[in-house]
Protein backbone atom coordinates (compact mmCIF):
# COMPACT_ATOMS: atom_id res chain seq x y z
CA UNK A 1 24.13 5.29 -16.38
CA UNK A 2 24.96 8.04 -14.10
CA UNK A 3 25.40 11.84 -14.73
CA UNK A 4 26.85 15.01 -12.02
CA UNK A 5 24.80 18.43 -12.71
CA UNK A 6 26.29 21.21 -11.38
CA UNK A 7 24.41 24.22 -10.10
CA UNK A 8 25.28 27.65 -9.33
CA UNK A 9 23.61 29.41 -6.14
CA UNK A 10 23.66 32.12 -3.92
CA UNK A 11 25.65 30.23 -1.50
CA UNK A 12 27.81 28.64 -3.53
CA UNK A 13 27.65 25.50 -6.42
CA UNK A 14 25.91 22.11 -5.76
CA UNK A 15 26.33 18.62 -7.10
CA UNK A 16 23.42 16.58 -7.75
CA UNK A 17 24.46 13.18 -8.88
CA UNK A 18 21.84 11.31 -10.90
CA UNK A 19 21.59 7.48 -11.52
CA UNK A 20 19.13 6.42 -14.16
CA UNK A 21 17.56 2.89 -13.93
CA UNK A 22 15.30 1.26 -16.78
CA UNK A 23 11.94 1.34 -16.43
CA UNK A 24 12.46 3.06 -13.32
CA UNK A 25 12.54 6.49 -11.63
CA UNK A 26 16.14 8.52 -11.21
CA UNK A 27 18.39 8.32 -8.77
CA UNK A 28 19.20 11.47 -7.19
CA UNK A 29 21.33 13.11 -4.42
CA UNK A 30 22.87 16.57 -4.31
CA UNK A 31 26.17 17.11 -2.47
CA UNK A 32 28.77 20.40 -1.60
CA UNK A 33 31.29 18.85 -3.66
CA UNK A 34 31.77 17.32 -6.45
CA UNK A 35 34.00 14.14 -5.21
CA UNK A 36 30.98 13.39 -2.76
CA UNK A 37 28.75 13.18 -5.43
CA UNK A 38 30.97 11.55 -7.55
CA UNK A 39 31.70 8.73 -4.93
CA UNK A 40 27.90 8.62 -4.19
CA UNK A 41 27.15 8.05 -7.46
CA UNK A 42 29.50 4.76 -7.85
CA UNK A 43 28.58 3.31 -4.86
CA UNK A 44 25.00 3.70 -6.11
CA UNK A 45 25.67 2.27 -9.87
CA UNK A 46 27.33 -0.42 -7.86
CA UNK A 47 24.69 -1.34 -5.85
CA UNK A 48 22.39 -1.33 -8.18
CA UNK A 49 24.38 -3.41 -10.73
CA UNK A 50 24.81 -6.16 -8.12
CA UNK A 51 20.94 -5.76 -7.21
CA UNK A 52 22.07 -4.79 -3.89
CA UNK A 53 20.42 -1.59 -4.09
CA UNK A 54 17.62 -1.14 -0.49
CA UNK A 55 16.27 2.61 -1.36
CA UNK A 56 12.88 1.04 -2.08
CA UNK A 57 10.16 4.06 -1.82
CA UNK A 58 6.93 2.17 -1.81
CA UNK A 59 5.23 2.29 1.72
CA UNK A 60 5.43 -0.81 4.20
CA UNK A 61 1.29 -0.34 3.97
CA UNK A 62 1.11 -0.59 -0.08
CA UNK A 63 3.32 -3.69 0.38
CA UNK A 64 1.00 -5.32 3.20
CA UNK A 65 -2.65 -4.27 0.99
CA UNK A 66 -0.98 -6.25 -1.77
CA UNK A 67 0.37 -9.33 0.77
CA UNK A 68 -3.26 -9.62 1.76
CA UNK A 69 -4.90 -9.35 -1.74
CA UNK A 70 -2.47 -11.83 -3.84
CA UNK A 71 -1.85 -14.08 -0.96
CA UNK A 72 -4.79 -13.97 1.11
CA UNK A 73 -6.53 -14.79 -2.07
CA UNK A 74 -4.08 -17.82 -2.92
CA UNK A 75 -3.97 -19.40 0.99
CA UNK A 76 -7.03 -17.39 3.06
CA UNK A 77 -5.45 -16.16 6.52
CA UNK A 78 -7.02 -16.93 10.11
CA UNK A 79 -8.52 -14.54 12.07
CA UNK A 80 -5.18 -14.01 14.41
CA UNK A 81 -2.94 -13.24 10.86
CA UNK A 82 -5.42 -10.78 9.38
CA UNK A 83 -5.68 -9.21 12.77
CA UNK A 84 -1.70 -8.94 12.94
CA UNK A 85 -1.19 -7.63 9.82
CA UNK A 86 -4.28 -4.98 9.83
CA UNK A 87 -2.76 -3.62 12.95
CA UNK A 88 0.89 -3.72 11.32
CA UNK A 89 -0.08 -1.25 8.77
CA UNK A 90 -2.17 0.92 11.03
CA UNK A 91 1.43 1.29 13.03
CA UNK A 92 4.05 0.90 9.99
CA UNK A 93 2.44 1.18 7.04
CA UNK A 94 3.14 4.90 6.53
CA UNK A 95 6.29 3.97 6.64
CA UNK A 96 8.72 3.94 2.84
CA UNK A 97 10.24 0.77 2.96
CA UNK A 98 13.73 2.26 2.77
CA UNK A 99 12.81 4.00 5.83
CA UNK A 100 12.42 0.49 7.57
CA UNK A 101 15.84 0.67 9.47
CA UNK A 102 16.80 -1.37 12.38
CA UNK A 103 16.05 2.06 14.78
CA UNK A 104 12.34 1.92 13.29
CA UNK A 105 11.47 -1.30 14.00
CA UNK A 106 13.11 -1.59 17.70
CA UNK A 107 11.16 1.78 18.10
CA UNK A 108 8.42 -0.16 17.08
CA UNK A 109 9.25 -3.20 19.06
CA UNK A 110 9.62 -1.47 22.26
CA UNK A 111 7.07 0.45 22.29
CA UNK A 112 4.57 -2.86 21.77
CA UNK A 113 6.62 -3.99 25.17
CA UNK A 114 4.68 -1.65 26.97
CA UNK A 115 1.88 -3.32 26.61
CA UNK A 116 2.33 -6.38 25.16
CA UNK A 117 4.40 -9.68 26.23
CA UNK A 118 7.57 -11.27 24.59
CA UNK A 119 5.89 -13.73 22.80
CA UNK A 120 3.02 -11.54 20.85
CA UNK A 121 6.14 -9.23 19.74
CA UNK A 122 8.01 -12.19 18.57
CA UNK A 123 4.86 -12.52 16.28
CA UNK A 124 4.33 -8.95 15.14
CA UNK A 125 7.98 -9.14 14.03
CA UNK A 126 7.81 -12.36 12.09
CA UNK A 127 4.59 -10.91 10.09
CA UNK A 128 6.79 -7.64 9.32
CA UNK A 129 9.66 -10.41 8.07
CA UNK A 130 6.90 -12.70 6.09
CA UNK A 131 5.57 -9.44 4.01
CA UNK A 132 9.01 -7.95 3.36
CA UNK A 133 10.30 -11.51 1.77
CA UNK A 134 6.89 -11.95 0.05
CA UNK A 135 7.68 -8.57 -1.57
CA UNK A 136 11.12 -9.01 -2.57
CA UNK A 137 10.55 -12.52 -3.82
CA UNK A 138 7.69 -12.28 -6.18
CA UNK A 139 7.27 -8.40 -6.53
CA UNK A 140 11.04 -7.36 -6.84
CA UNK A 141 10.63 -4.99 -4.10
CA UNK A 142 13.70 -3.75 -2.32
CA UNK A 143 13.83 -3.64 1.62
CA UNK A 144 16.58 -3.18 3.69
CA UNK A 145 16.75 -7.07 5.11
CA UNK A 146 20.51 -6.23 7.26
CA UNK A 147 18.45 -3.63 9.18
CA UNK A 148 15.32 -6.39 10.10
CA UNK A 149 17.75 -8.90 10.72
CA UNK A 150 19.50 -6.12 13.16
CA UNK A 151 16.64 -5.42 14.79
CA UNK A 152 15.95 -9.22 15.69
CA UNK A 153 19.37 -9.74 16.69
CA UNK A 154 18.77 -6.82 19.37
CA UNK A 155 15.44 -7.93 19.96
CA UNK A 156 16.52 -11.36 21.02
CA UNK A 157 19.46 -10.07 23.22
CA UNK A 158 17.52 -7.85 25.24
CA UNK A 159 14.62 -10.19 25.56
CA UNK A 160 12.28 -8.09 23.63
CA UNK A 161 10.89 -11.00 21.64
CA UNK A 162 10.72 -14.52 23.24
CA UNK A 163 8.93 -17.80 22.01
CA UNK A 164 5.51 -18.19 24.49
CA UNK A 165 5.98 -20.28 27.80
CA UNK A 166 4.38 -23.43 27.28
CA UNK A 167 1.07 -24.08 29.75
CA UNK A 168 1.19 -26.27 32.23
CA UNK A 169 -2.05 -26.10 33.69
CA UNK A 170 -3.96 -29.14 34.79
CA UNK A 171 -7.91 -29.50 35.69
CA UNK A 172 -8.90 -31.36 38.20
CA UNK A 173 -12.66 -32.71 38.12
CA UNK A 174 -13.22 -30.91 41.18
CA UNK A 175 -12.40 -27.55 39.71
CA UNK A 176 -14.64 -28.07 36.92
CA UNK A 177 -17.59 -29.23 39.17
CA UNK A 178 -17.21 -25.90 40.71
CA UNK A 179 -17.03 -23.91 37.70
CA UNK A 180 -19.44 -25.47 35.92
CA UNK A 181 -22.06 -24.89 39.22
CA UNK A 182 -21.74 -21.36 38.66
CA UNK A 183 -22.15 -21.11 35.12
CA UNK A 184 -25.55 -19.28 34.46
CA UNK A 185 -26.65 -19.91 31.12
CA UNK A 186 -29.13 -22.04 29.44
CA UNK A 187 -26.34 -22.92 26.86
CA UNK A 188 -25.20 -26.63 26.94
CA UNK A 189 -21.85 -25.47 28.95
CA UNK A 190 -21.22 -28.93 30.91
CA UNK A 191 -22.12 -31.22 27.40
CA UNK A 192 -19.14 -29.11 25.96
CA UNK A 193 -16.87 -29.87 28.92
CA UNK A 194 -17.82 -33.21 28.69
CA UNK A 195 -17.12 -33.54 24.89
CA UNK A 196 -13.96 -31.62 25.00
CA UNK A 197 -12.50 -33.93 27.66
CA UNK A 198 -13.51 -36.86 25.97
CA UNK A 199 -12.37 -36.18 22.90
CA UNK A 200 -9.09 -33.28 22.55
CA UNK A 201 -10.86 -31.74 20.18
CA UNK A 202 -10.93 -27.57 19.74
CA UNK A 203 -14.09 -26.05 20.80
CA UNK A 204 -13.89 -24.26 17.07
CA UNK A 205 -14.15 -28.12 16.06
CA UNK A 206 -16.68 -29.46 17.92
CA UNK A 207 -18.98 -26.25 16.60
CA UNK A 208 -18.53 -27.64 13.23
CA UNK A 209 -19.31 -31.35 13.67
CA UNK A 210 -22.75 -32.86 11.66
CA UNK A 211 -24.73 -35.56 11.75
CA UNK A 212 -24.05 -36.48 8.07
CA UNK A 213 -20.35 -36.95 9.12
CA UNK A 214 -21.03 -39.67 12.07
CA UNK A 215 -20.03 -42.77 11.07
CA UNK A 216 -23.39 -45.64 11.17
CA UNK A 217 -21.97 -47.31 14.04
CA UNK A 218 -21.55 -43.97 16.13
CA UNK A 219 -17.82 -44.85 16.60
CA UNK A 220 -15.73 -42.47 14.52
CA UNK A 221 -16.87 -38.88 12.57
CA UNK A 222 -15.14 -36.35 10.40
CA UNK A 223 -13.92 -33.70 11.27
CA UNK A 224 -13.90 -30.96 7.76
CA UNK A 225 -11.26 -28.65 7.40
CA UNK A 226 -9.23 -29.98 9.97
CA UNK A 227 -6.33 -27.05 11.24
CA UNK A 228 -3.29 -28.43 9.38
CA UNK A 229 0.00 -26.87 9.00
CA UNK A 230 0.16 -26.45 5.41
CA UNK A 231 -3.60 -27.09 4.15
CA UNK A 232 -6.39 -28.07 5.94
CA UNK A 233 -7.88 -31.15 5.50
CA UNK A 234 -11.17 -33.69 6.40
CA UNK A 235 -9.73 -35.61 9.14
CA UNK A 236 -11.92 -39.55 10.44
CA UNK A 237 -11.34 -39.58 14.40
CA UNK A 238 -11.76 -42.00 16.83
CA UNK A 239 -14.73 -41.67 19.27
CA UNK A 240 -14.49 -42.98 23.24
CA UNK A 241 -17.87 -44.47 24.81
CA UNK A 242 -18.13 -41.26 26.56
CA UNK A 243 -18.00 -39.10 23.67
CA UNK A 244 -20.66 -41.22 21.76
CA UNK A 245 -22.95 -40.94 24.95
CA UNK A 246 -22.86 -37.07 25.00
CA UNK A 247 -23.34 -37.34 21.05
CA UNK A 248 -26.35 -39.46 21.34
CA UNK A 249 -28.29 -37.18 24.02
CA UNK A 250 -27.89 -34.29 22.10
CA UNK A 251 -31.83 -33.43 20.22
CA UNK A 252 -32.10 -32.45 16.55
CA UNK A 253 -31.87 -28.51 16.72
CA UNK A 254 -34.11 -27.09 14.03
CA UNK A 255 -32.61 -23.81 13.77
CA UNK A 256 -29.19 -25.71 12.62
CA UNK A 257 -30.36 -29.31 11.82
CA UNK A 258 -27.19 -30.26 10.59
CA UNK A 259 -25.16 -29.69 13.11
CA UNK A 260 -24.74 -32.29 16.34
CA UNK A 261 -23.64 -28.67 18.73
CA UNK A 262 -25.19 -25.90 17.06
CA UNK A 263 -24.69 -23.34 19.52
CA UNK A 264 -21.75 -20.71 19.17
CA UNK A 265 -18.87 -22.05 20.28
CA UNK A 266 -18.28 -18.28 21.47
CA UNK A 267 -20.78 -18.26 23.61
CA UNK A 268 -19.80 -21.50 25.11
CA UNK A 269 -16.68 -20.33 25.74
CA UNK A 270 -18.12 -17.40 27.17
CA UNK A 271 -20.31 -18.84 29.30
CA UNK A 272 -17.65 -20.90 30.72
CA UNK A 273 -15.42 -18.02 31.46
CA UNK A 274 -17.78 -16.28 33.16
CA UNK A 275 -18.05 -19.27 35.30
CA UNK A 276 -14.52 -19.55 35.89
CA UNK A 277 -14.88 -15.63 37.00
CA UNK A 278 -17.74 -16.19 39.58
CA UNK A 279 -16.00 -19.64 40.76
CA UNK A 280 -12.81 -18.00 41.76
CA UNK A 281 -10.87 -21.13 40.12
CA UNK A 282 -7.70 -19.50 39.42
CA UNK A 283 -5.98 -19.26 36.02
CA UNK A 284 -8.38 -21.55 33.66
CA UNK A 285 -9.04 -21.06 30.10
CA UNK A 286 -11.52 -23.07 27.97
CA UNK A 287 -8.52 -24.39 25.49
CA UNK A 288 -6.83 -26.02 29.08
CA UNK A 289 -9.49 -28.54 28.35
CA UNK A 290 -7.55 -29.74 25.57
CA UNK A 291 -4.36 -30.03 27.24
CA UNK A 292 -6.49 -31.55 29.99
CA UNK A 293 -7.72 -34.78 27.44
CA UNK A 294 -4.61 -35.31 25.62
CA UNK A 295 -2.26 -35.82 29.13
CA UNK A 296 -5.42 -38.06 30.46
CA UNK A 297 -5.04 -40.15 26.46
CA UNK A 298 -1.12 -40.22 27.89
CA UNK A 299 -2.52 -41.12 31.48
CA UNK A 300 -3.94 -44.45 30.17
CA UNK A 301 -1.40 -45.52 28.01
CA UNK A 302 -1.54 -44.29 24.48
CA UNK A 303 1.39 -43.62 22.64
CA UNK A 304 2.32 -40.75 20.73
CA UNK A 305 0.64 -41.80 17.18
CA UNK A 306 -2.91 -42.59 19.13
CA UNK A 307 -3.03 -39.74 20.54
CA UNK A 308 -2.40 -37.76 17.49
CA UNK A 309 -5.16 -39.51 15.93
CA UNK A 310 -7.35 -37.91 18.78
CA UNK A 311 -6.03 -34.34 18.78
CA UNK A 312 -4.75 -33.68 15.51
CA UNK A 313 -1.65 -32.98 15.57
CA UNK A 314 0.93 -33.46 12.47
CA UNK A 315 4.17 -32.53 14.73
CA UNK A 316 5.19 -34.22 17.72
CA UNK A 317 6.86 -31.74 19.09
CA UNK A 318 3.95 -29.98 19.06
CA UNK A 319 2.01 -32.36 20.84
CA UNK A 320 4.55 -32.33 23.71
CA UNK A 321 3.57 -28.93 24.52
CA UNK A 322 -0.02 -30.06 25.00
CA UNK A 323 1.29 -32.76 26.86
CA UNK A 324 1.49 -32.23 31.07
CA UNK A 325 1.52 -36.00 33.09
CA UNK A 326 1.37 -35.44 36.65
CA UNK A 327 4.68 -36.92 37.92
CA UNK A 328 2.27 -38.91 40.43
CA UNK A 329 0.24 -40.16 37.58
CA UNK A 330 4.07 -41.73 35.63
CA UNK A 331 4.56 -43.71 39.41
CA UNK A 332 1.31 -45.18 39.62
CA UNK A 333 1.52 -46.23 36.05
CA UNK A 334 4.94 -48.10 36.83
CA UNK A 335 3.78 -49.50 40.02
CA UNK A 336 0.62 -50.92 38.04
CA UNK A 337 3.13 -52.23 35.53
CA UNK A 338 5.45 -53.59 37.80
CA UNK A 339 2.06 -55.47 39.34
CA UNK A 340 1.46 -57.00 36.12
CA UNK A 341 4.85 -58.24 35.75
CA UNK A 342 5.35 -59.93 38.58
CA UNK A 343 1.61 -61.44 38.41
């Protein structure tokens, strides 16, 4: 399987150690002595034999192209994945796969620290992980996992990568009053508000609601292609009086008939941030709405399974995060409760 070839130069004989591979290019290496080579070339045969062998010369970008052909075609990617991994080979890709050591990718990693918290790192690095496995498991290719798995060990330590901090933020009515006074556009901004408190739902959502899918009594609709965390799915939810109210005041639209908001949920959310902007409310975003409904669902007594029926959710732990109950809120609850008891 393996061969030395000595040659004779003007500075004195070489040692280039070859190890053949089926269906597959030569190994080669050229040493000063022969006893390097020699030892190279057992170690190699070794490796190889064991399939241990991580001196894989495709590029990181070849690997990615093929990641988003084959398995974008089997499960499509969201916007935020395809928008990862384009900018992952713009940086990487130009990079041989065996060149993909533990230096290169903390090189990597600290540079995007610059710029760029603990959290979106933590997700550029688990995209590099995804496409290396996906390669090795169904296209035998051959990257050097000990140095990634280095990499994230120093990552971690030095607090290069860190999971996000969950939001806290709560809305008071008052705050939205104010924004929503200073929103300029002839868009349906405070119907959106409305809708969003009323019902946890994600603005991307509500965009995509129809007629056709409201149930005949007005009381429950589907939502299509609901975000799931292995396939998305049609999902019947639950509508609150004031969520059938905004529903029923909204006019037929006959540029997009079929849909009960047909504006761009873009430009809603737009709108609304430019509202926060002239407001001065402090730290809002359009998605606190929906952190905003499902602690209110909490607020008035809904447990854990209702609410999911409201906001989607398939993992509890999950729905914690969206989860913020004013500590005031919990003691007027029990005082309420302790009312009823003793009545």
């Amino acid at each position: 399987m393996g061969m030395i070839v000595k040659r004779e130069g003007k500075h004195g004989d070489t040692f280039r150690a070859v190890v053949r591979r089926p269906k597959q290019k030569p190994v080669t290496k050229t040493f000063k002595k022969k006893a390097l080579a020699t030892a190279w070339m057992a170690k190699t045969e070794s490796l190889i034999n064991a399939n241990d062998y991580r001196e894989d010369e495709q590029s990181f970008g070849r690997l990615i192209d093929r990641y988003t052909k084959e398995i974008g075609a089997i499960k499509p990617f969201g916007r935020s994945k395809a928008h990862i991994l384009g900018f992952l080979r713009d940086q990487l890709g130009h990079h041989k796969l065996k060149d993909l050591t533990a230096e290169t990718l903390m090189a990597f990693a600290l540079q995007r620290s610059a710029t760029c918290c603990a959290s979106t790192i933590k997700k550029d690095m688990m995209y590099i992980g995804v496409v290396l496995s996906t390669g090795e498991n169904m296209w035998g290719a051959k990257p050097k996992f000990s140095e990634y798995r280095k990499c994230i060990d120093n990552c971690n330590r030095f607090g290069v990568i860190a999971a996000s901090d969950e939001r806290d933020r709560r809305v008071t009515d008052e705050e939205l009053e104010e924004v929503l006074s200073y929103v300029q556009s002839s868009l349906p901004v405070r119907d959106w508000v409305a809708f969003s408190l009323a019902t946890a739902m994600r603005v991307g959502e509500i965009g995509k609601l129809k007629w056709a899918d409201l149930s005949k009594d007005g009381k429950s609709i589907i939502i299509r292609d609901r975000k799931h965390p292995r396939k998305k799915r049609d999902e019947v939810v639950p509508l609150v009086p004031a969520a059938r109210d905004i529903i029923s005041r909204q006019p037929i639209d006959p540029r997009n008939p079929s849909c009960i908001f047909p504006d761009n949920p873009k430009s809603i959310t737009h709108a609304f941030r430019k509202g926060v902007a002239r407001s001065g409310v402090e730290d809002l975003r359009y998605h606190d709405l929906r952190h905003e409904a499902i602690s209110r669902l909490f607020e008035l007594g809904f447990d854990s399974m209702v609410v999911a029926t409201f906001s989607g959710h398939r993992d509890i732990n999950m729905l914690r995060r969206y989860t913020h109950i004013n500590a005031s809120k919990v003691l007027k609850m029990l005082d309420e409760r302790a009312e009823a008891l003793a009545a």
